[in-house]
PDB file of N, CA and C in Angstrom:
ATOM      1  N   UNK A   1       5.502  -1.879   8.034  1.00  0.00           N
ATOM      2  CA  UNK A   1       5.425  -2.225   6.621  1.00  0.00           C
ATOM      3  C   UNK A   1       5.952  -1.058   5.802  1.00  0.00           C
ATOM      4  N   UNK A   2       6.010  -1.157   3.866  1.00  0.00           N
ATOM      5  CA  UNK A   2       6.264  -0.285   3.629  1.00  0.00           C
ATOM      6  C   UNK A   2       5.278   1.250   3.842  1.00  0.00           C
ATOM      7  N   UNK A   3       5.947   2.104   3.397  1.00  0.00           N
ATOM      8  CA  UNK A   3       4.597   3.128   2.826  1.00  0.00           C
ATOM      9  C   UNK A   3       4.850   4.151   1.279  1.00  0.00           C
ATOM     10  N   UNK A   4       3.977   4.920   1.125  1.00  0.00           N
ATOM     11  CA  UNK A   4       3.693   4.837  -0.031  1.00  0.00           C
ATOM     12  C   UNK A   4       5.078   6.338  -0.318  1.00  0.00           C
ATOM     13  N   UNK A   5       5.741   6.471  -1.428  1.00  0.00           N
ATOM     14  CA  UNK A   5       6.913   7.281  -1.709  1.00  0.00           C
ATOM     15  C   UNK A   5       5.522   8.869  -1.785  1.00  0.00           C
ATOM     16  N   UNK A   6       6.351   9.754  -1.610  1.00  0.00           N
ATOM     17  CA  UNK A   6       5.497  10.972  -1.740  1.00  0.00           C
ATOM     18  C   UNK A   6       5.254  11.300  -2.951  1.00  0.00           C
ATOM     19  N   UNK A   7       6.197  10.833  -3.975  1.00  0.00           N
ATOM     20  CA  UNK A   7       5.839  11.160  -5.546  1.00  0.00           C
ATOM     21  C   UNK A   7       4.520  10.430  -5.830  1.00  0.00           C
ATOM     22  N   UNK A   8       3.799   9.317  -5.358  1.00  0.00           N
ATOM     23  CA  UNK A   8       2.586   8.332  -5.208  1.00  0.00           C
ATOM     24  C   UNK A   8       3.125   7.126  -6.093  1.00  0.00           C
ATOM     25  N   UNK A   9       4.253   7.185  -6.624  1.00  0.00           N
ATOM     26  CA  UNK A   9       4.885   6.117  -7.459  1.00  0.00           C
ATOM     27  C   UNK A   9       4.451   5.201  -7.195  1.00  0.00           C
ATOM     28  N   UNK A  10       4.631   4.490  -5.965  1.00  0.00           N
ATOM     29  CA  UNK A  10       4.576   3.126  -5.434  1.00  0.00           C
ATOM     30  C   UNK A  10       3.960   3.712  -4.012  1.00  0.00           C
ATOM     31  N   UNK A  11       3.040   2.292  -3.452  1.00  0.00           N
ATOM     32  CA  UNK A  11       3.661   0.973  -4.295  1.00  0.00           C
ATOM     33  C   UNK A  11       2.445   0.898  -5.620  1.00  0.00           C
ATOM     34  N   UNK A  12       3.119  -0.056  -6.305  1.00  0.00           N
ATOM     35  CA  UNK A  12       2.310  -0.870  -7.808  1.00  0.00           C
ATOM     36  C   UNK A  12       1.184  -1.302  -7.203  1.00  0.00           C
ATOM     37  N   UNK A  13       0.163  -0.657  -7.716  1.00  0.00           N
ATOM     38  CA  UNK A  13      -1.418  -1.721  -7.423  1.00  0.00           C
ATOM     39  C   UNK A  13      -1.338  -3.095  -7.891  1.00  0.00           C
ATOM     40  N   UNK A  14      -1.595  -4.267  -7.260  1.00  0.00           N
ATOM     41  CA  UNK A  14      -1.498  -5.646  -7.401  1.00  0.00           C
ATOM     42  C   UNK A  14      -0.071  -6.269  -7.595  1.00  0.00           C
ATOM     43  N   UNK A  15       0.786  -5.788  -7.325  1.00  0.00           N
ATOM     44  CA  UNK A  15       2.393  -6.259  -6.729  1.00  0.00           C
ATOM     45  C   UNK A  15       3.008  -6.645  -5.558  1.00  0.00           C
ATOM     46  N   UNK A  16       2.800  -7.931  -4.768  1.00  0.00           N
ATOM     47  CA  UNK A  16       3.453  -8.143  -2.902  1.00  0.00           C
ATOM     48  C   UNK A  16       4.525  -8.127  -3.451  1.00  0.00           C
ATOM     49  N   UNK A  17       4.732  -7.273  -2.097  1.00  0.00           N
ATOM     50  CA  UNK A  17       6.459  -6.884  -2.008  1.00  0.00           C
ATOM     51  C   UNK A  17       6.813  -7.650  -0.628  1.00  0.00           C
ATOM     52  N   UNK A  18       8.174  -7.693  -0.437  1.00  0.00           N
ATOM     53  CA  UNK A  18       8.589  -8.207   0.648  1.00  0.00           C
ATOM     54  C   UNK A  18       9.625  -7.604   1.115  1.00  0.00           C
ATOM     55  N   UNK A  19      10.509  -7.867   2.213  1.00  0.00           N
ATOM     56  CA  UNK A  19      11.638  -7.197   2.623  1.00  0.00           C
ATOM     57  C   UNK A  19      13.022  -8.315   2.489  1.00  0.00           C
ATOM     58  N   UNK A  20      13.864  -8.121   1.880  1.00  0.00           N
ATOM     59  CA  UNK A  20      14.937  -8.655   1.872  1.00  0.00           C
ATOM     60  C   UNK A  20      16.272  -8.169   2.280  1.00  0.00           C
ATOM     61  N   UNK A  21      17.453  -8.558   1.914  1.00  0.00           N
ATOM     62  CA  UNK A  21      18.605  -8.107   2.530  1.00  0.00           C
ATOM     63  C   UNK A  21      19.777  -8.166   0.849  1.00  0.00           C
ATOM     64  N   UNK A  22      19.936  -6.972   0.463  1.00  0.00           N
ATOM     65  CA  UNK A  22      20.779  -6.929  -0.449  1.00  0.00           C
ATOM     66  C   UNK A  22      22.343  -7.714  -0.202  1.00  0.00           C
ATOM     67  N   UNK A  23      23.001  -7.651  -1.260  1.00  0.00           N
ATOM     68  CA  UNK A  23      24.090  -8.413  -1.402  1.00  0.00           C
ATOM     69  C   UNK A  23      25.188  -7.389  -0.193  1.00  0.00           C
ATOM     70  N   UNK A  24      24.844  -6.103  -0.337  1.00  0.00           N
ATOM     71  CA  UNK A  24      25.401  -5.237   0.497  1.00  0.00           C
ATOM     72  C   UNK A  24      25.083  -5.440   2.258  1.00  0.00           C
ATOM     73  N   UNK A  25      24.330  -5.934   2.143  1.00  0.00           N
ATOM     74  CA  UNK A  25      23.559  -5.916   3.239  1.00  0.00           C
ATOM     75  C   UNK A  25      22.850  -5.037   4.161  1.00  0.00           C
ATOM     76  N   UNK A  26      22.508  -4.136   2.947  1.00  0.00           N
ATOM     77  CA  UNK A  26      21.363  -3.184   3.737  1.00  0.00           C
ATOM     78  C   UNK A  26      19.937  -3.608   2.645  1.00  0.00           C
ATOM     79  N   UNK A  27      18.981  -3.403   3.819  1.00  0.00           N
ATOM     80  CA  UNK A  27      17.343  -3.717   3.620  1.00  0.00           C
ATOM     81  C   UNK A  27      16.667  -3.029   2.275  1.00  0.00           C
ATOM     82  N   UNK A  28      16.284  -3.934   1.622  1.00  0.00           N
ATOM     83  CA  UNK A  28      15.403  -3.453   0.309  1.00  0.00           C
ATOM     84  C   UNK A  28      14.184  -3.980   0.546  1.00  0.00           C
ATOM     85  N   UNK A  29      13.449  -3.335  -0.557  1.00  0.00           N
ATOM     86  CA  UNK A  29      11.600  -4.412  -0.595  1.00  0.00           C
ATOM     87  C   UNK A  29      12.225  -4.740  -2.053  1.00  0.00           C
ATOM     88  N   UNK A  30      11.304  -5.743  -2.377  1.00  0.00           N
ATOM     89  CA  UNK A  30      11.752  -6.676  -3.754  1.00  0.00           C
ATOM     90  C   UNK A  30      10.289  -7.539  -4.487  1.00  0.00           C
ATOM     91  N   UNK A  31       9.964  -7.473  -5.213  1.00  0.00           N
ATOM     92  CA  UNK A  31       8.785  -8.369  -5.965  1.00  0.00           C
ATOM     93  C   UNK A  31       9.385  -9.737  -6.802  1.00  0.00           C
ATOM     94  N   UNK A  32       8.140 -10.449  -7.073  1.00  0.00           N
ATOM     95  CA  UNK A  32       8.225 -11.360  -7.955  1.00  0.00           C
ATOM     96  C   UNK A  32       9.040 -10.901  -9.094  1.00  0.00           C
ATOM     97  N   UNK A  33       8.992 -11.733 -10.260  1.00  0.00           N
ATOM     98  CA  UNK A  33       8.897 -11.304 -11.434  1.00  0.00           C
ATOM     99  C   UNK A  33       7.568 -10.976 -12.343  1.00  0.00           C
ATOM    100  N   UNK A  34       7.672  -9.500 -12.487  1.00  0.00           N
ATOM    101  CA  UNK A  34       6.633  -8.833 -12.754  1.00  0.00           C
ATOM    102  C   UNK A  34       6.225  -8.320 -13.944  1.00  0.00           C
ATOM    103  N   UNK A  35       7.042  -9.449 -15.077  1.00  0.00           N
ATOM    104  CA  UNK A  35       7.199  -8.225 -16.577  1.00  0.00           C
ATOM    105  C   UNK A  35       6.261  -7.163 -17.059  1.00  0.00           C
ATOM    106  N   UNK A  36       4.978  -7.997 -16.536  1.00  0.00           N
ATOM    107  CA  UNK A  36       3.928  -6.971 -17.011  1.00  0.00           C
ATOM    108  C   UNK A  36       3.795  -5.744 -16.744  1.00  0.00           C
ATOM    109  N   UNK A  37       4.640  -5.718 -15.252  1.00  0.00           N
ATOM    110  CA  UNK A  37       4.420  -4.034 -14.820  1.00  0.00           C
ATOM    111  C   UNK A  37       5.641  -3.320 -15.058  1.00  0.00           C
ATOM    112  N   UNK A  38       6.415  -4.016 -15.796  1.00  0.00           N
ATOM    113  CA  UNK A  38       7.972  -3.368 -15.846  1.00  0.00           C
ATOM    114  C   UNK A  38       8.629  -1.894 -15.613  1.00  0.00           C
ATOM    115  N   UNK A  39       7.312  -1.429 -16.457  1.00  0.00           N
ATOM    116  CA  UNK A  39       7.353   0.558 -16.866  1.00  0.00           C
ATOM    117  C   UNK A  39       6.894   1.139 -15.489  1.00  0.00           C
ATOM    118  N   UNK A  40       5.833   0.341 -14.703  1.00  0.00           N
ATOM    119  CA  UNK A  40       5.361   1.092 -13.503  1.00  0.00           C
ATOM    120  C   UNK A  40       6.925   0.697 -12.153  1.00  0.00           C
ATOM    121  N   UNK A  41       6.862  -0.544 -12.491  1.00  0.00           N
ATOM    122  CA  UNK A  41       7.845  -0.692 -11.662  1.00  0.00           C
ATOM    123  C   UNK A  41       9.589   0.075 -11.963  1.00  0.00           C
ATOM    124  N   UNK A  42       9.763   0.016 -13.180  1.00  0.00           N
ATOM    125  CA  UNK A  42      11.273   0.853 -13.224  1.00  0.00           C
ATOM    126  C   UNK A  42      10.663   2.438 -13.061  1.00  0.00           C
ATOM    127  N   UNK A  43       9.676   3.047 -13.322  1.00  0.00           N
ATOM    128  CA  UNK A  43       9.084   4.491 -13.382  1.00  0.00           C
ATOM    129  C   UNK A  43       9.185   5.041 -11.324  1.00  0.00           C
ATOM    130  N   UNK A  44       8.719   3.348 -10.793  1.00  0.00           N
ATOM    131  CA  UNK A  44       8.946   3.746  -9.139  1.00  0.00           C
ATOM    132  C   UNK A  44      10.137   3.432  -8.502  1.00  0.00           C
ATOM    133  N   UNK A  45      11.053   3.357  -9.506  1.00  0.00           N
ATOM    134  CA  UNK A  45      12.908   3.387  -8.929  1.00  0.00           C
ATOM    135  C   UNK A  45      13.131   1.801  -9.017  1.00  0.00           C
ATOM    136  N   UNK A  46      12.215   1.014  -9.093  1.00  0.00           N
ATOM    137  CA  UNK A  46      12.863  -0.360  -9.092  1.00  0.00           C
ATOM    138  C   UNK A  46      14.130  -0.664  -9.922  1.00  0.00           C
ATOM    139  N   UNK A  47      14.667  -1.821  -9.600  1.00  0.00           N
ATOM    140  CA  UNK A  47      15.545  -2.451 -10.591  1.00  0.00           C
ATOM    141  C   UNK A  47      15.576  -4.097 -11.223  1.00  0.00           C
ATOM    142  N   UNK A  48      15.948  -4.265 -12.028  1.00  0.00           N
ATOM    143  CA  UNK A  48      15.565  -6.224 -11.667  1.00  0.00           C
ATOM    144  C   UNK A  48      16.541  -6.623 -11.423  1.00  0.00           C
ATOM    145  N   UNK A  49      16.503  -7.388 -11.106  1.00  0.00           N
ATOM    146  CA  UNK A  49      18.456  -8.640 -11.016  1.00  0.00           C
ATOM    147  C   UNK A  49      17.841 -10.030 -11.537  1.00  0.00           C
ATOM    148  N   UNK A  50      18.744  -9.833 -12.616  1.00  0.00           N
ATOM    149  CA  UNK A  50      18.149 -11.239 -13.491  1.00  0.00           C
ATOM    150  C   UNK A  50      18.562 -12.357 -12.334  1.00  0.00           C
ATOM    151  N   UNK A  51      20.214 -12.442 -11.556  1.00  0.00           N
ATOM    152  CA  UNK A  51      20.270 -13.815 -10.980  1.00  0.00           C
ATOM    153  C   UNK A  51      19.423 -14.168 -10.068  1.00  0.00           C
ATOM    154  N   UNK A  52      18.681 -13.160  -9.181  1.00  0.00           N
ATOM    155  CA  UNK A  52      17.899 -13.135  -8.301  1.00  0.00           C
ATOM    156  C   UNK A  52      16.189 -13.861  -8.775  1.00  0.00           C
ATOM    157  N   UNK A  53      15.925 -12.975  -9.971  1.00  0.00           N
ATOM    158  CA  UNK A  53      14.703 -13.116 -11.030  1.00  0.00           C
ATOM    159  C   UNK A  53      13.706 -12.299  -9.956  1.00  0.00           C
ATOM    160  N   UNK A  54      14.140 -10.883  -9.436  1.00  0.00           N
ATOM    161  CA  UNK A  54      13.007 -10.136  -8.689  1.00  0.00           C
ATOM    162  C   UNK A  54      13.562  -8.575  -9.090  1.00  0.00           C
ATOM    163  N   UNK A  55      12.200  -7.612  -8.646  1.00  0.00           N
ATOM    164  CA  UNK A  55      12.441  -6.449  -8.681  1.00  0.00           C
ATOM    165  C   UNK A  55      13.097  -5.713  -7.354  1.00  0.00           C
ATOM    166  N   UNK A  56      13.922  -4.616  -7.337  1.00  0.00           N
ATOM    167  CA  UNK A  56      13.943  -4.319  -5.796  1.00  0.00           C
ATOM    168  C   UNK A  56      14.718  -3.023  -6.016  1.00  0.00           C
ATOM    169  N   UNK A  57      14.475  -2.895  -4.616  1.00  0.00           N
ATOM    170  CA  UNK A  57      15.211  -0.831  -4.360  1.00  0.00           C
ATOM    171  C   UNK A  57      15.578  -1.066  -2.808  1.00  0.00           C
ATOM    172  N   UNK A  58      16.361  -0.387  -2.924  1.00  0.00           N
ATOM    173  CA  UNK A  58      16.336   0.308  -0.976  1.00  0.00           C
ATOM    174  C   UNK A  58      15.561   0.405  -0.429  1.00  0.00           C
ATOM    175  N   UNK A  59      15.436   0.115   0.687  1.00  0.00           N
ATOM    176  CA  UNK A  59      13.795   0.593   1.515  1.00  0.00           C
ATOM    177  C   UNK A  59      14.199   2.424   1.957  1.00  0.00           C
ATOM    178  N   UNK A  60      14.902   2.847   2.287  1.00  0.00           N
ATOM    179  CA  UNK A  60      15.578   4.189   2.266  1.00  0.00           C
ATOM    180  C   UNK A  60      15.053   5.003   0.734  1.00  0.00           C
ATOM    181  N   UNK A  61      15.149   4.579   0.154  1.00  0.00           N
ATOM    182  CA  UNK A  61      14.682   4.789  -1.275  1.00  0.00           C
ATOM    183  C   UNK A  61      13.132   5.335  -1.464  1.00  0.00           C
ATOM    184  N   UNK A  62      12.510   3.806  -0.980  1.00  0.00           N
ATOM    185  CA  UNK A  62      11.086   4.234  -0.820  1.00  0.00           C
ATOM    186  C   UNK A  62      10.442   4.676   0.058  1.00  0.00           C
ATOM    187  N   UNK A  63      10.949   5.180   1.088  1.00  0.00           N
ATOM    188  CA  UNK A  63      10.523   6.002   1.730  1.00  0.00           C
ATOM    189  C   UNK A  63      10.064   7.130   1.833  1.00  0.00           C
TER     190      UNK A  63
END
């Protein structure tokens, strides 16, 4: 599974994440749509993709 970034950023308390496969095709984790947590989630490197309608980063990233 994931684990937690050393800065303690993430993950977001009360956010499932999952693992997906970017357009690139290397492995990200990614959430719902989360507006409410927007600031915690862009503050822990996330990004959104409106066509998608989820949050997500590299899993390399959060590591």
């Amino acid at each position: 599974m994931f684990h937690q970034h050393a800065s303690g950023t993430w993950p977001v308390e009360g956010i499932a994440y999952q693992q997906v496969t970017a357009q690139d095709g290397r492995p990200c984790i990614a959430t719902d749509n989360t507006q409410p947590k927007k600031e915690l989630l862009t503050g822990a490197g996330f990004r959104w993709n409106a066509q998608r309608k989820l949050w997500w980063k590299y899993i390399h990233a959060a590591e």
